[in-house]
C-alpha atoms as a PDB file:
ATOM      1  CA  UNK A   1      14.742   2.045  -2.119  1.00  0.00           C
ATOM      2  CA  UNK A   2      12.787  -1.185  -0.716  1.00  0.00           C
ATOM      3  CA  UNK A   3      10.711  -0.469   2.169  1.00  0.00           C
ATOM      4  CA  UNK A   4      10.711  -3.003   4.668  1.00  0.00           C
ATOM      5  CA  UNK A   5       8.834  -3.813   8.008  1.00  0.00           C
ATOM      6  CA  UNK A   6       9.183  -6.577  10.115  1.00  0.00           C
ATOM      7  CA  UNK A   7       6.167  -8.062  12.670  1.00  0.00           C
ATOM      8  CA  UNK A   8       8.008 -10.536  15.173  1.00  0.00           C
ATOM      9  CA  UNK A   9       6.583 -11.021  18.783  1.00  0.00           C
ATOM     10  CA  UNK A  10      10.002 -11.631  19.910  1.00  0.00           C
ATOM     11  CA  UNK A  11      12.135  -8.481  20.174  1.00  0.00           C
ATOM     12  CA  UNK A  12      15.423 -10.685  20.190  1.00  0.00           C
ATOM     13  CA  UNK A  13      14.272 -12.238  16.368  1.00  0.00           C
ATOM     14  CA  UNK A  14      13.368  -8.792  14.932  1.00  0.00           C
ATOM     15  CA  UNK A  15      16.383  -7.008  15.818  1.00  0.00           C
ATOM     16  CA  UNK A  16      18.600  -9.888  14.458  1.00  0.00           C
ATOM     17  CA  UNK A  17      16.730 -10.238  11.307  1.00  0.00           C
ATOM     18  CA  UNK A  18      17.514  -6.292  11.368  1.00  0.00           C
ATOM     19  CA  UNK A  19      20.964  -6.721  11.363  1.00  0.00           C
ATOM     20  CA  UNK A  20      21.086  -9.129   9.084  1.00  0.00           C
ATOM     21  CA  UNK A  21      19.183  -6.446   7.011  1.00  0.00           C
ATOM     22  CA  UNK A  22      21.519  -4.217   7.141  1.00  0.00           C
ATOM     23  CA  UNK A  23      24.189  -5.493   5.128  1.00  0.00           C
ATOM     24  CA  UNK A  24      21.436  -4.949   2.111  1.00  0.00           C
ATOM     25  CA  UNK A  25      20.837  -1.050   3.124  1.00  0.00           C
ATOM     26  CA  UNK A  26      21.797   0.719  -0.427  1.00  0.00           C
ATOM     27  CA  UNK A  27      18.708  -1.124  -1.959  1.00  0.00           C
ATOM     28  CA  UNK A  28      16.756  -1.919   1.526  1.00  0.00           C
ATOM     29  CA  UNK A  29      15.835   0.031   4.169  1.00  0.00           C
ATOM     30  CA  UNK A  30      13.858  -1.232   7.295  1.00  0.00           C
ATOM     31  CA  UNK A  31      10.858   1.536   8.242  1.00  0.00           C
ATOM     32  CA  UNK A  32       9.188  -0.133  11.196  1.00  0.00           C
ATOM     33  CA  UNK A  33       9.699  -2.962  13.534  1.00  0.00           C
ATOM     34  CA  UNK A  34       6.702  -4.297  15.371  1.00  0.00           C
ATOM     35  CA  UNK A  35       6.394  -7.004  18.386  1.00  0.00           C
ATOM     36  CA  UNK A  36       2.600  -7.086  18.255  1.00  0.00           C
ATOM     37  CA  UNK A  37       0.576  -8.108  15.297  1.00  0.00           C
ATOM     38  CA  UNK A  38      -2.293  -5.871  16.552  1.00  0.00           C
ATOM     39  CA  UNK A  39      -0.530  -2.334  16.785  1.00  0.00           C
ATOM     40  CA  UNK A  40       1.063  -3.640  13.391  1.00  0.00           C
ATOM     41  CA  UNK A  41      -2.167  -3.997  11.932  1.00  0.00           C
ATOM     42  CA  UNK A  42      -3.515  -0.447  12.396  1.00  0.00           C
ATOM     43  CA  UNK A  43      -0.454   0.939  10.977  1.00  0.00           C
ATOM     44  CA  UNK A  44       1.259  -1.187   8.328  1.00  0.00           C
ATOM     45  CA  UNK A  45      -0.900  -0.231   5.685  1.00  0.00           C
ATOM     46  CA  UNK A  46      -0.507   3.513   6.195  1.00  0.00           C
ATOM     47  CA  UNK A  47       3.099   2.854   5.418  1.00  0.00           C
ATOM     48  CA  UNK A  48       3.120   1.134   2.327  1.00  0.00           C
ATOM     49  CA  UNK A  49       5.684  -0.775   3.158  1.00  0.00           C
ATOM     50  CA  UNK A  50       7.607  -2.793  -0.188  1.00  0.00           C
ATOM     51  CA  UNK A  51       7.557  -6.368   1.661  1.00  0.00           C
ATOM     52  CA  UNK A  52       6.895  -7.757   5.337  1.00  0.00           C
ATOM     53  CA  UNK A  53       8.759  -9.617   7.224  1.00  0.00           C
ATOM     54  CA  UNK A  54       6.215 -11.838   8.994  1.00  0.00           C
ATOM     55  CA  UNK A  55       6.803 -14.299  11.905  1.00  0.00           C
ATOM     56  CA  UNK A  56       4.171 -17.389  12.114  1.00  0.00           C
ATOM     57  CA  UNK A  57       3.972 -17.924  15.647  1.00  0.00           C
ATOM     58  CA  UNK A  58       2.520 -15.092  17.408  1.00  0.00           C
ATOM     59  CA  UNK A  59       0.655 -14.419  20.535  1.00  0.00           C
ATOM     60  CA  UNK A  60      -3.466 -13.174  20.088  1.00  0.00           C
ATOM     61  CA  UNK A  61      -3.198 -14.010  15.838  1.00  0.00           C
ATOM     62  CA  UNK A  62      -0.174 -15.795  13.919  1.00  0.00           C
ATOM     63  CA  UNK A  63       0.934 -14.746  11.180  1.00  0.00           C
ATOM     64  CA  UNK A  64      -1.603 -16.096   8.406  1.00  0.00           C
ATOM     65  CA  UNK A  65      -4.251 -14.919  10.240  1.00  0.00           C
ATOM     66  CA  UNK A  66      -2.969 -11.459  10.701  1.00  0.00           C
ATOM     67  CA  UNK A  67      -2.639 -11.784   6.296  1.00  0.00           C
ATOM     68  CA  UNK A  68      -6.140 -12.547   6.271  1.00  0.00           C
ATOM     69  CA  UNK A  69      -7.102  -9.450   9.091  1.00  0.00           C
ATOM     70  CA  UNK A  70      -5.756  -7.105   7.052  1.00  0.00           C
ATOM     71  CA  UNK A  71      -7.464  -7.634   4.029  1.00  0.00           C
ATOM     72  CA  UNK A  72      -6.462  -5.758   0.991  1.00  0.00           C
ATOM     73  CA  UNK A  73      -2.427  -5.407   0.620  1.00  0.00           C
ATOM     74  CA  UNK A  74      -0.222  -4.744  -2.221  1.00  0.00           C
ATOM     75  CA  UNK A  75       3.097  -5.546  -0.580  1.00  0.00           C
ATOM     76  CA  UNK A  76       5.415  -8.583  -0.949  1.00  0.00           C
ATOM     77  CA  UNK A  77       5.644 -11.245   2.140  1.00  0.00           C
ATOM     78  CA  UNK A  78       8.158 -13.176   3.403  1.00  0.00           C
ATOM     79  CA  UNK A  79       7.691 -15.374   6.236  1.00  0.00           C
ATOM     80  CA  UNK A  80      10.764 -16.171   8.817  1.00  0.00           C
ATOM     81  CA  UNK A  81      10.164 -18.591  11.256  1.00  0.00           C
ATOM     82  CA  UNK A  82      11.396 -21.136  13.289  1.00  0.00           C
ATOM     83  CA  UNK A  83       9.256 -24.014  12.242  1.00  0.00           C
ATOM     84  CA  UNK A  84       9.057 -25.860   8.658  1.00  0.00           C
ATOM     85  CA  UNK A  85       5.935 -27.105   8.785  1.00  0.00           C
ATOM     86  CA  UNK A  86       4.155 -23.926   7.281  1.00  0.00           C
ATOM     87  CA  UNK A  87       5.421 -23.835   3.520  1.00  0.00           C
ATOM     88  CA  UNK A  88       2.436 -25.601   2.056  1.00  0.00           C
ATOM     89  CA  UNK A  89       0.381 -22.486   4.106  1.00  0.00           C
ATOM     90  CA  UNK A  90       3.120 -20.067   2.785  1.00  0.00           C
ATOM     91  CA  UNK A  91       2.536 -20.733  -0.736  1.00  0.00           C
ATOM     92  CA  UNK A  92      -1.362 -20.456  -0.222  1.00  0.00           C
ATOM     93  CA  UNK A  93      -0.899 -16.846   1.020  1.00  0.00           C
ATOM     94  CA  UNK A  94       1.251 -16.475  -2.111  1.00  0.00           C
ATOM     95  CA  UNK A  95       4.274 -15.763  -0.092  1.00  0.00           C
ATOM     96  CA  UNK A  96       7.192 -14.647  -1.815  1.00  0.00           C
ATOM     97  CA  UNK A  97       9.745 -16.734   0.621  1.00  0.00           C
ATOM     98  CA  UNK A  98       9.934 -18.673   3.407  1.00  0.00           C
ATOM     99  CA  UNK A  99      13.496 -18.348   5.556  1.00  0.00           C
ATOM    100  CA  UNK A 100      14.103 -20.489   8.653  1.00  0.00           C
ATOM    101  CA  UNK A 101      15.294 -19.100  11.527  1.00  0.00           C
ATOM    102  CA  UNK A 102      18.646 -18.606  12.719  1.00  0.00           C
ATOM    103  CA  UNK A 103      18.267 -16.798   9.096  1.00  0.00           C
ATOM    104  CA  UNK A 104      21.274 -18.381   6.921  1.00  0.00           C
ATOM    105  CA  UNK A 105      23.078 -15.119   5.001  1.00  0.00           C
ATOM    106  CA  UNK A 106      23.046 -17.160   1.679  1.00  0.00           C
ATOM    107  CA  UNK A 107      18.941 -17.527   1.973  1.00  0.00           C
ATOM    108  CA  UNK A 108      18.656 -13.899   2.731  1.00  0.00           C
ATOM    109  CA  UNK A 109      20.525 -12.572  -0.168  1.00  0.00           C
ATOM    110  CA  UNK A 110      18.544 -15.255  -2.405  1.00  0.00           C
ATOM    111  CA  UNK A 111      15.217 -13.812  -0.922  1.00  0.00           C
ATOM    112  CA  UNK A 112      16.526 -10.239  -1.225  1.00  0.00           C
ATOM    113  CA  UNK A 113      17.211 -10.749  -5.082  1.00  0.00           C
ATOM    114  CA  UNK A 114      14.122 -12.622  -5.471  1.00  0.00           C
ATOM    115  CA  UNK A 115      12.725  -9.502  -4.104  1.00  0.00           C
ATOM    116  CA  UNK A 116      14.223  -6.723  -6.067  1.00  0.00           C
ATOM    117  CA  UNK A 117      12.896  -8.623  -9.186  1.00  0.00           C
ATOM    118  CA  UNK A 118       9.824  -8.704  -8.389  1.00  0.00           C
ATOM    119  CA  UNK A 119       9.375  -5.319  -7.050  1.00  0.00           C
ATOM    120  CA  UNK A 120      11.242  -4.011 -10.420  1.00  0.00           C
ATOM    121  CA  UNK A 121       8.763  -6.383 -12.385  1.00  0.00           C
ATOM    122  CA  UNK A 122       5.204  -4.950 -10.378  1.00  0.00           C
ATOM    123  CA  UNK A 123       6.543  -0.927 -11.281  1.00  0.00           C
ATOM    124  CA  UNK A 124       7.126  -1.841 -14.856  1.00  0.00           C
ATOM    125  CA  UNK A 125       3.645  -3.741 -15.499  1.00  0.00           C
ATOM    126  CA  UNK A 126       2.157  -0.302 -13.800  1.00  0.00           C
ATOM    127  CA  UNK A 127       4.267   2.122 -16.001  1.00  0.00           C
ATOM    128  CA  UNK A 128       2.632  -0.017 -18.766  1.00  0.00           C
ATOM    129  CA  UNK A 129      -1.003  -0.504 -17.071  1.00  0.00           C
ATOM    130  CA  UNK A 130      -0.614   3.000 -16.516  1.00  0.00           C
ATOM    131  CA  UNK A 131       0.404   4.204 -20.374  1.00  0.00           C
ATOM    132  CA  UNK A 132      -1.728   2.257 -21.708  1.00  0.00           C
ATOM    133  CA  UNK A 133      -5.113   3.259 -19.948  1.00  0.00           C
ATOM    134  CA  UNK A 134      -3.994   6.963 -21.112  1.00  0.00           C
ATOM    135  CA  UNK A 135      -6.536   8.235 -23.809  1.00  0.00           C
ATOM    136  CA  UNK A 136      -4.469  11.914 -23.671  1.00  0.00           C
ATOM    137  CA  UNK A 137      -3.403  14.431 -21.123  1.00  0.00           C
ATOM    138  CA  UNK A 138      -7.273  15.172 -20.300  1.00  0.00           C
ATOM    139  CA  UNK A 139      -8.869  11.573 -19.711  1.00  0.00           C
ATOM    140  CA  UNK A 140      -8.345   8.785 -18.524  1.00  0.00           C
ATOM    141  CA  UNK A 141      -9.716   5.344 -19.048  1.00  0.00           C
ATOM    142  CA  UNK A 142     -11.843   2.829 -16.505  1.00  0.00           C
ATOM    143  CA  UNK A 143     -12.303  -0.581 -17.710  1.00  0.00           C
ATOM    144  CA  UNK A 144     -15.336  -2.126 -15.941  1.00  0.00           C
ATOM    145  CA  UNK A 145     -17.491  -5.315 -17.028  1.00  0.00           C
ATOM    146  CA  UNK A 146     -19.925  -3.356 -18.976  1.00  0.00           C
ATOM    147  CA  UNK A 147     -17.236  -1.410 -20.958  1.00  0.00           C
ATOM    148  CA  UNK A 148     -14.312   1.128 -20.701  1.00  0.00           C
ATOM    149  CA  UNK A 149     -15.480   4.723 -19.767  1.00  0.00           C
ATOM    150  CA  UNK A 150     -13.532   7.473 -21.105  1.00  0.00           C
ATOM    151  CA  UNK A 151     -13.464  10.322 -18.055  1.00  0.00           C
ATOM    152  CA  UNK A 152     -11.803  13.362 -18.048  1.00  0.00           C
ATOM    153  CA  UNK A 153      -9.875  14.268 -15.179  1.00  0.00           C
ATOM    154  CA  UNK A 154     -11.362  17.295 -14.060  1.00  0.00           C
ATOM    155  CA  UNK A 155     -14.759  15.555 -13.747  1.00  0.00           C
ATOM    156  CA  UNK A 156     -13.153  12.871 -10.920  1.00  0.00           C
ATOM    157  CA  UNK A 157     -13.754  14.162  -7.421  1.00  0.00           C
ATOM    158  CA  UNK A 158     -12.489  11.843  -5.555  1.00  0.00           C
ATOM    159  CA  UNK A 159     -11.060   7.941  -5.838  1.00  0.00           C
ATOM    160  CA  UNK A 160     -12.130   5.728  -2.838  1.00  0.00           C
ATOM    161  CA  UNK A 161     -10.606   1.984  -1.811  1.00  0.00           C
ATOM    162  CA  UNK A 162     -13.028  -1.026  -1.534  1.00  0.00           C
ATOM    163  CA  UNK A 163     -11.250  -3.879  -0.816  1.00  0.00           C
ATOM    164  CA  UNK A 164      -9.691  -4.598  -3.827  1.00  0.00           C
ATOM    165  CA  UNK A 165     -11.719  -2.476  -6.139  1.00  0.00           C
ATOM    166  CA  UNK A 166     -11.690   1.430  -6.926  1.00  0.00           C
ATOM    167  CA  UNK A 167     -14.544   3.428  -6.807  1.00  0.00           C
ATOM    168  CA  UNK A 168     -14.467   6.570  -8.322  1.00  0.00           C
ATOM    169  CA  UNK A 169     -16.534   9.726  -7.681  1.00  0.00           C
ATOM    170  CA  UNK A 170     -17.696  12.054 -10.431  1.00  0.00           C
ATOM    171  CA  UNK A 171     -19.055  15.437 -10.840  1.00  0.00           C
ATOM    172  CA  UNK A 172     -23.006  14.866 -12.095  1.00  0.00           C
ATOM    173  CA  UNK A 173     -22.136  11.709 -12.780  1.00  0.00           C
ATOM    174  CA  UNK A 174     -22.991   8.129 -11.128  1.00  0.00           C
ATOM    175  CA  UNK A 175     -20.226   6.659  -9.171  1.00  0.00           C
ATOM    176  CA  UNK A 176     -18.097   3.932 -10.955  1.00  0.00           C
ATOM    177  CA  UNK A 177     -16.551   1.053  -9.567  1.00  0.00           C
ATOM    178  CA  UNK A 178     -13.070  -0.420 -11.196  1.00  0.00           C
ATOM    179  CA  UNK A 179     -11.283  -3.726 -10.274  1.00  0.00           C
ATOM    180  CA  UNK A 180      -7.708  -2.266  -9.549  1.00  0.00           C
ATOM    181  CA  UNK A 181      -6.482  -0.825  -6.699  1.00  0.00           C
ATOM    182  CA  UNK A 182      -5.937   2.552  -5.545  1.00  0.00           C
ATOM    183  CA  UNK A 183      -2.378   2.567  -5.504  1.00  0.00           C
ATOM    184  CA  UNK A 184      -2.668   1.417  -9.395  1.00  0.00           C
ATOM    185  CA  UNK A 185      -4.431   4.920  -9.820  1.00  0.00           C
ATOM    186  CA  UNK A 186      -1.914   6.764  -8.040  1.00  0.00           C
ATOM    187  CA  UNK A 187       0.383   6.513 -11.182  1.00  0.00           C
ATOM    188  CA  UNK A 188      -2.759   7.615 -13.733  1.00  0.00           C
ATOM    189  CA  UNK A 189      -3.725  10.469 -11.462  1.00  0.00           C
ATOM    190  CA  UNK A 190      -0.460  11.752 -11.318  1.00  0.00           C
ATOM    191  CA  UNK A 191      -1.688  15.590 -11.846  1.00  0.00           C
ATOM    192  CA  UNK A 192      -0.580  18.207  -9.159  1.00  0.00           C
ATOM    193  CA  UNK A 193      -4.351  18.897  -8.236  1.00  0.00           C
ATOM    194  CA  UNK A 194      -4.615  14.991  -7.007  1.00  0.00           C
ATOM    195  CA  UNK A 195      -3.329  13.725  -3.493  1.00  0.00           C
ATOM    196  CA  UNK A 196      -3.904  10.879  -1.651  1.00  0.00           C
ATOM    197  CA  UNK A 197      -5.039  11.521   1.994  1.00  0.00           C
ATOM    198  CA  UNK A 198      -5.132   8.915   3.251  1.00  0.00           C
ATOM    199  CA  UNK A 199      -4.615   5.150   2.873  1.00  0.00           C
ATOM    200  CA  UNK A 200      -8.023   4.595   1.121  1.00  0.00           C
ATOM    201  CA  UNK A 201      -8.500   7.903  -0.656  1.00  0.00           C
ATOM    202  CA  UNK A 202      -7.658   9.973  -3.361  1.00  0.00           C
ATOM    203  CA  UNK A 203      -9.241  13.891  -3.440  1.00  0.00           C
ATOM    204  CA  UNK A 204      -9.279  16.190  -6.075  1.00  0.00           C
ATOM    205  CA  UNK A 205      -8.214  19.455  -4.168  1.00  0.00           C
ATOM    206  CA  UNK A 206      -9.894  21.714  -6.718  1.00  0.00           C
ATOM    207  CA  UNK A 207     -13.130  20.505  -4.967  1.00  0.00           C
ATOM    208  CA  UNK A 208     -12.271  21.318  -1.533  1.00  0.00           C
ATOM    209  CA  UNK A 209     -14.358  23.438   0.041  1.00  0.00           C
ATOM    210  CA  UNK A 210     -13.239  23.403   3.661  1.00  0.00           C
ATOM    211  CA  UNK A 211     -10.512  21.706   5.773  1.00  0.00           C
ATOM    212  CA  UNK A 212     -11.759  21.232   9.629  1.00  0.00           C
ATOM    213  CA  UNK A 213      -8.119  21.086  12.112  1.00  0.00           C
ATOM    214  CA  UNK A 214      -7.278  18.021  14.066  1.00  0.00           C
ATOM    215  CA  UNK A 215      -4.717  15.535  14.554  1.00  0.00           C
ATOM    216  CA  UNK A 216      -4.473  15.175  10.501  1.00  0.00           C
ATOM    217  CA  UNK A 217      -7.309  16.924  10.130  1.00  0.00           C
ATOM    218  CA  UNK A 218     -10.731  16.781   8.104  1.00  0.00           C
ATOM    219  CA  UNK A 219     -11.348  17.689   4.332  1.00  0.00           C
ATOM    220  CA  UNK A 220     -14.938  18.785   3.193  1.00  0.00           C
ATOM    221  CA  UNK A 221     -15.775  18.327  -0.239  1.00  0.00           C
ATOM    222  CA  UNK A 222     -18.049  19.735  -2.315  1.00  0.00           C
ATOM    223  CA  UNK A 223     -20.492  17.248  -2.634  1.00  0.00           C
ATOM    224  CA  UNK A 224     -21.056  17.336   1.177  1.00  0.00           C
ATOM    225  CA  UNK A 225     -18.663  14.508   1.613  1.00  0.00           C
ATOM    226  CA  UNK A 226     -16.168  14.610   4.927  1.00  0.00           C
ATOM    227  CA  UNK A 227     -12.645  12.699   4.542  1.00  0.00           C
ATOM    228  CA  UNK A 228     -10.181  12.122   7.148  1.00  0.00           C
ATOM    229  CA  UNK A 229      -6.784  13.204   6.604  1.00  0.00           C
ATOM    230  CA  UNK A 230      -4.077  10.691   8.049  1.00  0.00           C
ATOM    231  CA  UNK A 231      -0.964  12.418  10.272  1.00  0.00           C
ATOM    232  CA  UNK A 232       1.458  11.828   8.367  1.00  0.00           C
ATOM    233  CA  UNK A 233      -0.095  13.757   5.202  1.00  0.00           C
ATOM    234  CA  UNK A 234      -1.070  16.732   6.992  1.00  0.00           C
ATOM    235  CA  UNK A 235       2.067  18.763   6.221  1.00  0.00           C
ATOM    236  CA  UNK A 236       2.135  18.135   2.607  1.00  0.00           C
ATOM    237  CA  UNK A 237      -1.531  18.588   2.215  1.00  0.00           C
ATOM    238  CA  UNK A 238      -1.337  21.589   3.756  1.00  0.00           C
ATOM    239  CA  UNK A 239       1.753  23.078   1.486  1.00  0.00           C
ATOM    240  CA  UNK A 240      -0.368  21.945  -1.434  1.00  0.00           C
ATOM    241  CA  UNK A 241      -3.587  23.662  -0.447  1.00  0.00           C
ATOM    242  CA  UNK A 242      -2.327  26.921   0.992  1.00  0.00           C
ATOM    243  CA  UNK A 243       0.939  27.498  -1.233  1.00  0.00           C
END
């Protein structure tokens, strides 16, 4: 299933373009609707949403500049607005379509296609990014500019984000620092005793040493270090450290 949110400062555009969206809900469904770019900023990410639907015109930052806020993002964009005069910007921020409001049906299924492709294309190039940087069921591979080091898993304490990089966090080791992001990793680390805890880390639980309570809570490690733990993964961390 696509997951889809939609940033419009006008309430009346983003519950149309949801109904339009509708009509697409076996393959798409619509996870958050949001009226101002800076509420939609602290939370998009954490969602990790498929594609956007982003308005231009906005109140306090439009819609390229709210792109260019957020920094690191791995999800598709498509802009819908009322004005033409922003495709040249469009394709700069590598948008994958640009629909003109009132949104035609015919435009929307094209972009909605266009879509599914694309998303179908990114999983596939991971599934083969991901195979292919597998030495065996013990190691994995990090290609950096001075090599590829060959790690085994149970020496990785934690993955952190940086920007668009991955820095990685190893038992009596030194630190190394990989140009892929952490959502790439997600697929290599894919054993039980790895979870992501938030939207810019990656723990491995069997070097927990303490979790602190709070609204998602706090997760010592044991090299001293303290990681947030976002809201919405507190339940699932929790069945996965006290099951």
């Amino acid at each position: 299933m696509i997951r889809a949110v939609i940033l419009d400062d006008e309430l009346k555009g983003s519950s149309l373009l949801q109904h339009k969206l509708q009509v697409f809900s076996k393959i798409l469904e619509v996870v958050s609707i949001f009226n101002d770019p800076t509420k939609a900023l602290s939370c998009i990410v954490e969602q990790q949403p498929d594609v956007l639907f982003l308005d231009v015109e906005m109140p306090i930052m439009n819609g390229f500049q709210f792109l260019e806020s957020l920094g690191q993002f791995d999800f598709e964009v498509i802009f819908v607005t009322a004005y033409n005069i922003y495709t040249l910007d469009a394709l700069r921020a590598n948008a994958l379509d640009y629909l003109l409001k009132p949104v035609d049906h015919d435009e929307l299924e094209k972009a909605i296609t266009k879509l599914e492709k694309r998303i179908n294309g990114k999983l596939e190039l991971r599934k083969m990014d991901a195979q292919s940087l597998k030495i065996n069921s013990s190691r994995i591979a990090l290609p950096t500019a001075e090599g590829i080091h060959l790690i085994k898993r149970e020496d990785i304490l934690r993955v952190e984000a940086m920007s668009n990089y991955s820095v990685f966090y190893l038992i009596n080791q030194p630190k190394i620092i990989v140009s892929k992001t952490l959502k790439e990793y997600e697929l290599l680390l894919d054993n039980p005793n790895f979870f992501r805890i938030n939207r810019g880390v990656i723990v491995n639980l069997d070097y927990v040493v303490k979790y602190r309570k709070g609204d998602g809570g706090q997760l010592e490690t044991i090299d001293g270090a303290e990681l947030e733990v976002s809201s919405s993964k507190k339940q699932l961390l929790m069945d996965r450290l006290f099951s």
